[in-house]
C-alpha atoms as a PDB file:
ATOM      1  CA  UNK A   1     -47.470 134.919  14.979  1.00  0.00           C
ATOM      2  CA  UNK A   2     -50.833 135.486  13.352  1.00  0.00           C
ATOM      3  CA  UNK A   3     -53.631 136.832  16.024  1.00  0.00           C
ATOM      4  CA  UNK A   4     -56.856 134.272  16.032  1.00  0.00           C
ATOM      5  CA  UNK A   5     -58.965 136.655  15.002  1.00  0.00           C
ATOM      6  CA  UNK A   6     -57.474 139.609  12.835  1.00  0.00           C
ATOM      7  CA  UNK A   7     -59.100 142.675  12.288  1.00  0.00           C
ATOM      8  CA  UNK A   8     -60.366 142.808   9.000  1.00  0.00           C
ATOM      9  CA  UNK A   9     -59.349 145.919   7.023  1.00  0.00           C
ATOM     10  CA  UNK A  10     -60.738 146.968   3.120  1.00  0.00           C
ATOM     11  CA  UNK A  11     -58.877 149.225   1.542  1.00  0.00           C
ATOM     12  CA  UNK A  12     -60.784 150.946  -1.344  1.00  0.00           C
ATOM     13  CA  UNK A  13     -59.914 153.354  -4.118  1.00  0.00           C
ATOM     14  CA  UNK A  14     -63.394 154.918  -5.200  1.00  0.00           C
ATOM     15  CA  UNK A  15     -63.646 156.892  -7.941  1.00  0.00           C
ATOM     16  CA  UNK A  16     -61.147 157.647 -11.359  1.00  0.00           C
ATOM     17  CA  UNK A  17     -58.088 157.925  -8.999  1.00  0.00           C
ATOM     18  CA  UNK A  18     -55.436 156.177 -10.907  1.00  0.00           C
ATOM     19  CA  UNK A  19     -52.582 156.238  -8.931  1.00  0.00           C
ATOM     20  CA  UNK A  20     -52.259 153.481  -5.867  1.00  0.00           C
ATOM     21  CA  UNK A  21     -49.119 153.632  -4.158  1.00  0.00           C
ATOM     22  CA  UNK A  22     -50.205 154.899  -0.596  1.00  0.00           C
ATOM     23  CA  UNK A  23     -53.148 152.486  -0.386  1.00  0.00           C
ATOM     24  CA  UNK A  24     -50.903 150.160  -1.062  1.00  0.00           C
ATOM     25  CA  UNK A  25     -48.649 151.450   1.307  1.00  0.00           C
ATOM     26  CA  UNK A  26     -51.416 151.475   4.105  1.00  0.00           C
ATOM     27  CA  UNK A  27     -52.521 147.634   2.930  1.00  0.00           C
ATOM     28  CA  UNK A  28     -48.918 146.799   3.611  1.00  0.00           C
ATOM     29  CA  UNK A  29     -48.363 148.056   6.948  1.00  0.00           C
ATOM     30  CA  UNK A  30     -51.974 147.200   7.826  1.00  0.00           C
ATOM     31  CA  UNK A  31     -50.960 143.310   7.114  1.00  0.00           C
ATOM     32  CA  UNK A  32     -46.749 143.659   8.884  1.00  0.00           C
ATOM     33  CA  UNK A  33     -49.497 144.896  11.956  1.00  0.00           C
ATOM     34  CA  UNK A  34     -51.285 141.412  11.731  1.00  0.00           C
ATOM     35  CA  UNK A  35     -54.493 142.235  10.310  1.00  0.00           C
ATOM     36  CA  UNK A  36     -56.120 140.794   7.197  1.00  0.00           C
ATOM     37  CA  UNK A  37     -56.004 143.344   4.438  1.00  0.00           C
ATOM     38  CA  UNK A  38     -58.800 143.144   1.350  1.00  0.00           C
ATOM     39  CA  UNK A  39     -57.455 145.603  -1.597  1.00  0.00           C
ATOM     40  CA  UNK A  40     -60.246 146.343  -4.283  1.00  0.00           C
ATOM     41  CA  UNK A  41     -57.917 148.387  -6.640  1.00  0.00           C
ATOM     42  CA  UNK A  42     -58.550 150.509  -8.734  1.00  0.00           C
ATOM     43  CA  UNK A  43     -62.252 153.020  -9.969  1.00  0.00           C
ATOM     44  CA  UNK A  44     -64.695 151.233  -7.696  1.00  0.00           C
ATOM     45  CA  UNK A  45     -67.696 152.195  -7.471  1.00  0.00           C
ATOM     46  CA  UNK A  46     -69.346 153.042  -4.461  1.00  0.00           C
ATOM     47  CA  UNK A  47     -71.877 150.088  -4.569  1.00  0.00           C
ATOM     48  CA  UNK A  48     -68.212 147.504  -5.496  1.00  0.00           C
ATOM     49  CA  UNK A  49     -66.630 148.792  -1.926  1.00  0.00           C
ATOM     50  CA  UNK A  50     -70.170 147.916  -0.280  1.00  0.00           C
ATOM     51  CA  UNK A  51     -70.974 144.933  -1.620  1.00  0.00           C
ATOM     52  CA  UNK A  52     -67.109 143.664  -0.951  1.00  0.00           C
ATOM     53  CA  UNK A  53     -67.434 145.667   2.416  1.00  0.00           C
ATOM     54  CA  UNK A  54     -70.256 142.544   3.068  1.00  0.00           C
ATOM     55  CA  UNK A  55     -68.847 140.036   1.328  1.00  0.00           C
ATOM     56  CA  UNK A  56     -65.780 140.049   3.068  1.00  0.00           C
ATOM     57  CA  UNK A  57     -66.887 140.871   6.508  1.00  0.00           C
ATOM     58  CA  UNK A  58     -64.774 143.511   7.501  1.00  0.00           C
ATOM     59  CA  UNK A  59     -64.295 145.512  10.364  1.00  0.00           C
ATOM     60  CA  UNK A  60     -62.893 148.536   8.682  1.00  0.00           C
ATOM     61  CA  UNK A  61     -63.168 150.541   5.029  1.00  0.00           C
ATOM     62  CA  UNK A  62     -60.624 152.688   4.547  1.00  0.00           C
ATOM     63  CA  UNK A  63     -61.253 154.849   1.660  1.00  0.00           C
ATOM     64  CA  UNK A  64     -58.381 156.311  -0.080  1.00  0.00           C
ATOM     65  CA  UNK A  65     -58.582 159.354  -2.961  1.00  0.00           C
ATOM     66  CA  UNK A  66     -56.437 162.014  -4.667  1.00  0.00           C
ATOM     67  CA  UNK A  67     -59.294 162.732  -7.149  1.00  0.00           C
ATOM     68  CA  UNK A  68     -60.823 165.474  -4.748  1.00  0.00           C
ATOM     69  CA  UNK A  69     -64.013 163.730  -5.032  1.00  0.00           C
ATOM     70  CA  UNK A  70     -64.291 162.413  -1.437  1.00  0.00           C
ATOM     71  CA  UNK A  71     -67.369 164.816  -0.394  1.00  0.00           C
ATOM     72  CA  UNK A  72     -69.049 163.745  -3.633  1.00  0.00           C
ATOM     73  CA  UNK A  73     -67.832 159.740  -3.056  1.00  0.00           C
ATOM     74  CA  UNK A  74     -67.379 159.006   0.588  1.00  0.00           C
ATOM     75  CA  UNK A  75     -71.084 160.370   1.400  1.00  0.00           C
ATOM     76  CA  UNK A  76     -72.567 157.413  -1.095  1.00  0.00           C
ATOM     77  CA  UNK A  77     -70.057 154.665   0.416  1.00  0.00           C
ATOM     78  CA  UNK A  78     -71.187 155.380   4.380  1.00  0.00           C
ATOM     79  CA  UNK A  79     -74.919 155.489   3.027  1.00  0.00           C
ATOM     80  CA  UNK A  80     -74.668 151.911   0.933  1.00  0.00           C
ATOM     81  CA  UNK A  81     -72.979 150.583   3.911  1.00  0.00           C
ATOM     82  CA  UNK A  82     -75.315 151.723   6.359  1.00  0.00           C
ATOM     83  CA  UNK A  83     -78.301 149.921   3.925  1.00  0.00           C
ATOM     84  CA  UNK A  84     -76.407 146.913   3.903  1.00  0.00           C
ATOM     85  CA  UNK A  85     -76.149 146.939   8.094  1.00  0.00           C
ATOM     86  CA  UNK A  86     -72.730 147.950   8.155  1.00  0.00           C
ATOM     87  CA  UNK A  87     -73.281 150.628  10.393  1.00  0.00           C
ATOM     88  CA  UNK A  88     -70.949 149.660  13.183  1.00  0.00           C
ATOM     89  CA  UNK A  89     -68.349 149.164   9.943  1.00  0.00           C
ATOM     90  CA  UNK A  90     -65.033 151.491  11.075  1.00  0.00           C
ATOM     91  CA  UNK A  91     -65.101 153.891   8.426  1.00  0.00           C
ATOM     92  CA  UNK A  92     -61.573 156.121   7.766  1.00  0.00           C
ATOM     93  CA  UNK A  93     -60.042 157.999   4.789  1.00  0.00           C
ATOM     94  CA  UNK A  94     -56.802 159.161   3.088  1.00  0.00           C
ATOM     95  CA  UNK A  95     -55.583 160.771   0.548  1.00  0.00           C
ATOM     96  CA  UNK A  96     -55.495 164.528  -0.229  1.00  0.00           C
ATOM     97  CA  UNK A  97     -58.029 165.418   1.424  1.00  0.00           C
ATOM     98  CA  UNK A  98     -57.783 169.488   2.452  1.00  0.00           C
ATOM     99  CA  UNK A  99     -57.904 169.986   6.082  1.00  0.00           C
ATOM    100  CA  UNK A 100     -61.269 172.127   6.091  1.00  0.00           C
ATOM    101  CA  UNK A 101     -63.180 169.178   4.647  1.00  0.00           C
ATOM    102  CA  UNK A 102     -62.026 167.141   7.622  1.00  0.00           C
ATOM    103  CA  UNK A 103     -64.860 168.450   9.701  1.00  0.00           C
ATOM    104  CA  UNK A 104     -67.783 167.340   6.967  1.00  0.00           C
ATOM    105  CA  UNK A 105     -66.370 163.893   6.740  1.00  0.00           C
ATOM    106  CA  UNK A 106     -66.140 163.336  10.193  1.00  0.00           C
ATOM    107  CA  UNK A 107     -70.287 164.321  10.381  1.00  0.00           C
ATOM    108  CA  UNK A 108     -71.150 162.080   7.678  1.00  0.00           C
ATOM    109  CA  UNK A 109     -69.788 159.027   9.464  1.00  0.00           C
ATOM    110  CA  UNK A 110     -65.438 158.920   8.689  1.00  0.00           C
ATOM    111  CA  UNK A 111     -64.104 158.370  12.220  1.00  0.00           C
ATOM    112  CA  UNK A 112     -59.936 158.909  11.152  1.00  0.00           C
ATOM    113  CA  UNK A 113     -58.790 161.274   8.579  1.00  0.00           C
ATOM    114  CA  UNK A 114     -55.069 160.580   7.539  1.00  0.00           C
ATOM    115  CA  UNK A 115     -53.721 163.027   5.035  1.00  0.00           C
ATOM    116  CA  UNK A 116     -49.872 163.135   3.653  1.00  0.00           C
ATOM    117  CA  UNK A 117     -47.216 162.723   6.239  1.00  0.00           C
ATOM    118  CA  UNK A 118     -49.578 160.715   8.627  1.00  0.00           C
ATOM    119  CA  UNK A 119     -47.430 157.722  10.101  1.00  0.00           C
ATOM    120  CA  UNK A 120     -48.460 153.923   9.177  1.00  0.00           C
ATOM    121  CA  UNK A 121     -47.935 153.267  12.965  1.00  0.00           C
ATOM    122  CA  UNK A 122     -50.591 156.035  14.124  1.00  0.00           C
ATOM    123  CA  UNK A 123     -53.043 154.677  11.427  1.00  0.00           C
ATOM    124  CA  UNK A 124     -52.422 151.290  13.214  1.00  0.00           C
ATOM    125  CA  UNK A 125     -52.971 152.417  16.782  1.00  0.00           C
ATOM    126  CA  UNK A 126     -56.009 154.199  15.683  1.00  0.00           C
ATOM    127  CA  UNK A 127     -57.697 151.137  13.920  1.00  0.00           C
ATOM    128  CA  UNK A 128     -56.386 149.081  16.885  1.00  0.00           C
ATOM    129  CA  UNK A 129     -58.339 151.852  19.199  1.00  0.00           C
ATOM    130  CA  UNK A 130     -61.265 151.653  17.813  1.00  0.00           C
ATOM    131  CA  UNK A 131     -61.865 148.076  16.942  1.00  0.00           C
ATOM    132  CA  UNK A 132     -62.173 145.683  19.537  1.00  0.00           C
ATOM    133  CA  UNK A 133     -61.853 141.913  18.996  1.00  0.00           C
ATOM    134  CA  UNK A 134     -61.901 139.246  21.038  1.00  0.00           C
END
């Protein structure tokens, strides 16, 4: 049974990262959890993740990279966002991300870091946590 009004989830692969299975991964778990799922694909651009991030009218961007180019990436998504008055937009990440860049990420704005071995069912509880919909 689909919920009246899903929490809308973009799942975005910024950057030259060409490998997609975990986002994919996420995108599917995200949807068997009964939310609506957007999937950019592949090399987007920072300014492609915010302008879908309004077209779509999402509750959450989840940002997913292997590059290592998250500090350089992530910081330009959150500030395009925040222009386009998505402020209040969920932002989380995953990837390989190393666990002492988890604290800079957090300041510039990503509320959930999930790295390798994180469970799809604790990335579900913490969108559901932190995204209330009536």
């Amino acid at each position: 049974m689909a919920e009246a009004n899903p929490i809308r989830v973009l799942i975005a692969k910024p950057g030259l990262d060409g490998h997609d299975r975990g986002a994919k991964v996420i995108a599917r778990a995200l949807r068997d959890a009964g939310m609506e799922v957007i999937y950019t694909g592949l090399r987007q651009t920072p300014e492609q993740i915010a302008e879908t991030a309004v077209q779509e009218d999402v509750d959450v961007v989840g940002l997913s990279i292997l590059s290592g180019a998250h500090l350089a990436l992530f910081p330009k998504v959150i500030k395009l966002l925040n222009e386009k008055g998505l402020d209040k937009v969920l932002v989380i990440a995953g990837g390989v991300i190393p666990h002492d860049d988890i604290p800079a990420l957090q300041e510039m704005g990503v509320k959930g870091v999930f790295t390798p071995g994180s469970s799809t069912q604790e990335i579900v509880e913490f969108i559901r946590s932190q995204v209330r919909k009536e």
